[in-house]
C-alpha atoms as a PDB file:
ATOM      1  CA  UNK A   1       0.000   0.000   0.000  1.00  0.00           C
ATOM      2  CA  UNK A   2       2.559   2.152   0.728  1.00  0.00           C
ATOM      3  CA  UNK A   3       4.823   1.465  -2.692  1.00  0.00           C
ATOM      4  CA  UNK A   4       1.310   2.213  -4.322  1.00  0.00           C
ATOM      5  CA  UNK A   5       0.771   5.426  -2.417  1.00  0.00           C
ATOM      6  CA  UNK A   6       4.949   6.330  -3.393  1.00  0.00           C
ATOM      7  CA  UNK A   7       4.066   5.773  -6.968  1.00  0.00           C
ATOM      8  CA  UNK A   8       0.936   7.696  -7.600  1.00  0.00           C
ATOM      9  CA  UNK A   9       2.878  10.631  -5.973  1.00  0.00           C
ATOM     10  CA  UNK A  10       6.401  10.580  -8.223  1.00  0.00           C
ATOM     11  CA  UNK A  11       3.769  10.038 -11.145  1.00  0.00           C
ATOM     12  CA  UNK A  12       1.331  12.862  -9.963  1.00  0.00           C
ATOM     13  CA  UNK A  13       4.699  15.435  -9.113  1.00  0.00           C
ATOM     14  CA  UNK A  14       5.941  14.594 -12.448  1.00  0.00           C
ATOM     15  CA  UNK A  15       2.570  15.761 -14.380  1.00  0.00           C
ATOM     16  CA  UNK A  16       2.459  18.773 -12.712  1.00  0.00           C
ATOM     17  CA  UNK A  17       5.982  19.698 -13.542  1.00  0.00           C
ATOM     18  CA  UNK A  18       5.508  18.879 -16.841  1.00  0.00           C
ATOM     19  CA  UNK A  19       2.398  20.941 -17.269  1.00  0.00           C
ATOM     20  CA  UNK A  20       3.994  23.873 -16.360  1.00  0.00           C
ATOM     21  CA  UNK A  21       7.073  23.684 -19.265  1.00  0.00           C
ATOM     22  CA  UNK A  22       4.627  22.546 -22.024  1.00  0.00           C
ATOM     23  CA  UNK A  23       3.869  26.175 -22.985  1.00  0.00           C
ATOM     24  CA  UNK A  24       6.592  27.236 -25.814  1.00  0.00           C
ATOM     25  CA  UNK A  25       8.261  30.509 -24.532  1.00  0.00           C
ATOM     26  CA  UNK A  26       7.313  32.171 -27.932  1.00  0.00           C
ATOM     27  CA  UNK A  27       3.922  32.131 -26.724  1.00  0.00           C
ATOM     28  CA  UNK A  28       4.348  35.265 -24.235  1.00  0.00           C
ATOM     29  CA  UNK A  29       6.613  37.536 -26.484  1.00  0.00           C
ATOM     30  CA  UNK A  30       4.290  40.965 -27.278  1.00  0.00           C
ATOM     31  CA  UNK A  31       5.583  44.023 -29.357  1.00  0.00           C
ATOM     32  CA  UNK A  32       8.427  46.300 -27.682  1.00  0.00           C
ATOM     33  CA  UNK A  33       7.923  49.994 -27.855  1.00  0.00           C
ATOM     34  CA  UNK A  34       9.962  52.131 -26.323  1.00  0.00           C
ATOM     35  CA  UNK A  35      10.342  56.008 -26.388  1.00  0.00           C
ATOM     36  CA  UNK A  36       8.269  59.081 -28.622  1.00  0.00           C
ATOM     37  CA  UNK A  37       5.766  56.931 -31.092  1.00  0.00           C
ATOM     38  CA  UNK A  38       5.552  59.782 -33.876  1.00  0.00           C
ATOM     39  CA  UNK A  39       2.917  59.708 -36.411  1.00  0.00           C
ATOM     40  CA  UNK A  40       3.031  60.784 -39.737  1.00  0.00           C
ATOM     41  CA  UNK A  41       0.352  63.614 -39.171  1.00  0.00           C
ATOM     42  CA  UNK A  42       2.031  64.649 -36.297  1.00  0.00           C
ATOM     43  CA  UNK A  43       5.156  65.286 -38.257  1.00  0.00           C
ATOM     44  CA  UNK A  44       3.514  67.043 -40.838  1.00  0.00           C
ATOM     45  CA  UNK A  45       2.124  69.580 -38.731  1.00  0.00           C
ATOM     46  CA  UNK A  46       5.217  70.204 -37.563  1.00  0.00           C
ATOM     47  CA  UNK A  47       7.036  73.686 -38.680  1.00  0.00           C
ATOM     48  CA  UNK A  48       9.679  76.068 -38.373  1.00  0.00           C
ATOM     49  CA  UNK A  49       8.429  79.204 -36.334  1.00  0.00           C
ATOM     50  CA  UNK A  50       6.767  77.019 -33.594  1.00  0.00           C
ATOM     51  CA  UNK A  51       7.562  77.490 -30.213  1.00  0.00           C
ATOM     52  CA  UNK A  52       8.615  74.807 -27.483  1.00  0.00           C
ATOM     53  CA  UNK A  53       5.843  74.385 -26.050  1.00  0.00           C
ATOM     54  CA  UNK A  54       3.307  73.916 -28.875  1.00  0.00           C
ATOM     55  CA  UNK A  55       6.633  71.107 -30.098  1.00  0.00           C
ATOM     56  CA  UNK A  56       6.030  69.598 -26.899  1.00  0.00           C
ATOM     57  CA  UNK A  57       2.138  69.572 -26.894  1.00  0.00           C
ATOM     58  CA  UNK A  58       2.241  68.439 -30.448  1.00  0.00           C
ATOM     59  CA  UNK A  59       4.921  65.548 -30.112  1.00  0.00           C
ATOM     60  CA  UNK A  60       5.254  64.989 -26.230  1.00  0.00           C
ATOM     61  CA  UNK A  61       8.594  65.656 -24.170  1.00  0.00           C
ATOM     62  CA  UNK A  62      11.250  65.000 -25.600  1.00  0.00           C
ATOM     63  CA  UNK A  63      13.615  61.322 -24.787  1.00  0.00           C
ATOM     64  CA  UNK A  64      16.750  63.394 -24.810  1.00  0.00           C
ATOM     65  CA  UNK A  65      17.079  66.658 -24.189  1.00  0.00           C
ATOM     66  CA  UNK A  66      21.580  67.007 -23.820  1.00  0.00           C
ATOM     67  CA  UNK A  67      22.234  69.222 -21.354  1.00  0.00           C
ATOM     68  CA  UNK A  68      25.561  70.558 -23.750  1.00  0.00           C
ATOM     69  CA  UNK A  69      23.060  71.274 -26.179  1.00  0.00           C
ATOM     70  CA  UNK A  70      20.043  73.444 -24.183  1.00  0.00           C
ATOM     71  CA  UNK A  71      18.771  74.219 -28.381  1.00  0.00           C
ATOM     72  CA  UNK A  72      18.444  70.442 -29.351  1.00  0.00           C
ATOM     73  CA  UNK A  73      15.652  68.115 -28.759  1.00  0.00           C
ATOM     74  CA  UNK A  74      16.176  64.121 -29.700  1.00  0.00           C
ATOM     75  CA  UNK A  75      12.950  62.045 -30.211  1.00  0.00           C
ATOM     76  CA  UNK A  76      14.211  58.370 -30.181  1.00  0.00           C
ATOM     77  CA  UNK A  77      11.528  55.614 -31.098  1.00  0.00           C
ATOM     78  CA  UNK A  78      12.237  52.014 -31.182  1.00  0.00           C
ATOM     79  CA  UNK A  79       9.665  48.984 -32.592  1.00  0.00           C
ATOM     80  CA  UNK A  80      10.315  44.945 -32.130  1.00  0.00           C
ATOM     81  CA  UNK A  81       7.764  43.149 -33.193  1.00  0.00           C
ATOM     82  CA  UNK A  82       7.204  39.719 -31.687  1.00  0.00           C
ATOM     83  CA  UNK A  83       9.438  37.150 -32.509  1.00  0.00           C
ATOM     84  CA  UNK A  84      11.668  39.235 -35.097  1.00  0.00           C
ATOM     85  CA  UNK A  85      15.157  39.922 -34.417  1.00  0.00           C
ATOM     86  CA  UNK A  86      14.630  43.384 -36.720  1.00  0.00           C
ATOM     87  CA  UNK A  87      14.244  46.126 -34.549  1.00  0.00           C
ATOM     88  CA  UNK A  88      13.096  49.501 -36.881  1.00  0.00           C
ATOM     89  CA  UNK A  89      14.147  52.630 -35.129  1.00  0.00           C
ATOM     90  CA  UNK A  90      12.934  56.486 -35.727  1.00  0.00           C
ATOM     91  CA  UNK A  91      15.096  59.586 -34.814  1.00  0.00           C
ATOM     92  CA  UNK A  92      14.238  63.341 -35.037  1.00  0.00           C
ATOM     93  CA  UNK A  93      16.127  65.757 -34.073  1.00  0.00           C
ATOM     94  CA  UNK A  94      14.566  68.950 -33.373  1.00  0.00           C
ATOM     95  CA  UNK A  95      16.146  72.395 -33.096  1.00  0.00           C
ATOM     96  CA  UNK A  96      15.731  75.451 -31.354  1.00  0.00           C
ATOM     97  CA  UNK A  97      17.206  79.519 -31.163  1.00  0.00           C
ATOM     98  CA  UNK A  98      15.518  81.858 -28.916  1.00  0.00           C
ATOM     99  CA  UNK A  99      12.306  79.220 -28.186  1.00  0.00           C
ATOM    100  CA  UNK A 100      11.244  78.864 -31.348  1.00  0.00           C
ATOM    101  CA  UNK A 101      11.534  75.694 -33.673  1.00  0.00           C
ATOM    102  CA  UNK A 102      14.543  76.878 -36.439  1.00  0.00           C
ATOM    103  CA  UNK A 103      15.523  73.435 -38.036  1.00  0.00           C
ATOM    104  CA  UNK A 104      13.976  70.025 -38.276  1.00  0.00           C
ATOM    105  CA  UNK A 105      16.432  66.673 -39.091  1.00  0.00           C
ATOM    106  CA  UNK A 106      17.094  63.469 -39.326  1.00  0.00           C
ATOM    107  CA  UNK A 107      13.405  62.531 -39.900  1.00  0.00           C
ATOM    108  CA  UNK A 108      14.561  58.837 -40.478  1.00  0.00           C
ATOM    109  CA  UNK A 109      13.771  54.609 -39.952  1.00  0.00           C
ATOM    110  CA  UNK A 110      17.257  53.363 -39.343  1.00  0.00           C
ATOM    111  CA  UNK A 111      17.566  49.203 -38.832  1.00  0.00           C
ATOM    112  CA  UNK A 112      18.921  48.536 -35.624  1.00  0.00           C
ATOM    113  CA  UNK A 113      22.270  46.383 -36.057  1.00  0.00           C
END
């Protein structure tokens, strides 16, 4: 009775264990996002002349704002989708003289290596 009782409990441990690693790990990987997500429309209405704050209520703060460079804001935006190793990445750099918006660059998708 007591091998019996033994037994039923190695087998009944060893489903449970089991249960728990049968689930692939690919099953819980979601979407990264990380920083300013900037929409095309967004960017359009985006223009020279405009102060820092209607940048700021347009776009959002900024990820970086250098503290070398007082004048430049950095929106950084990174995307990994589930399961891919590519990893698409968005920089704008955003510049200012005297609180208003003077030059717009690097509107770009660069692959992240």
């Amino acid at each position: 009775m007591k091998t019996i009782i033994v037994t039923c409990c190695i087998v009944l441990s060893t489903f449970l264990a089991t249960a728990c690693t049968s689930v692939l790990p690919e099953a819980h990987k979601i979407d990264i996002q990380q920083g300013n997500a900037l929409k095309s429309d967004d960017l359009n209405k985006l223009s020279v002349g405009m102060s820092k704050k209607q940048v700021t209520i347009l776009l959002g703060t900024p990820m970086i704002r250098d503290i070398f460079h007082k004048d430049r804001w950095d929106y950084v935006y990174t995307f990994k989708a589930a399961g891919s190793k590519d990893t698409k990445v968005m920089r704008l750099s955003l510049y200012f003289e005297l609180d208003k918006l003077v030059k717009i660059d690097n509107v770009s998708y660069i692959p992240e290596m």
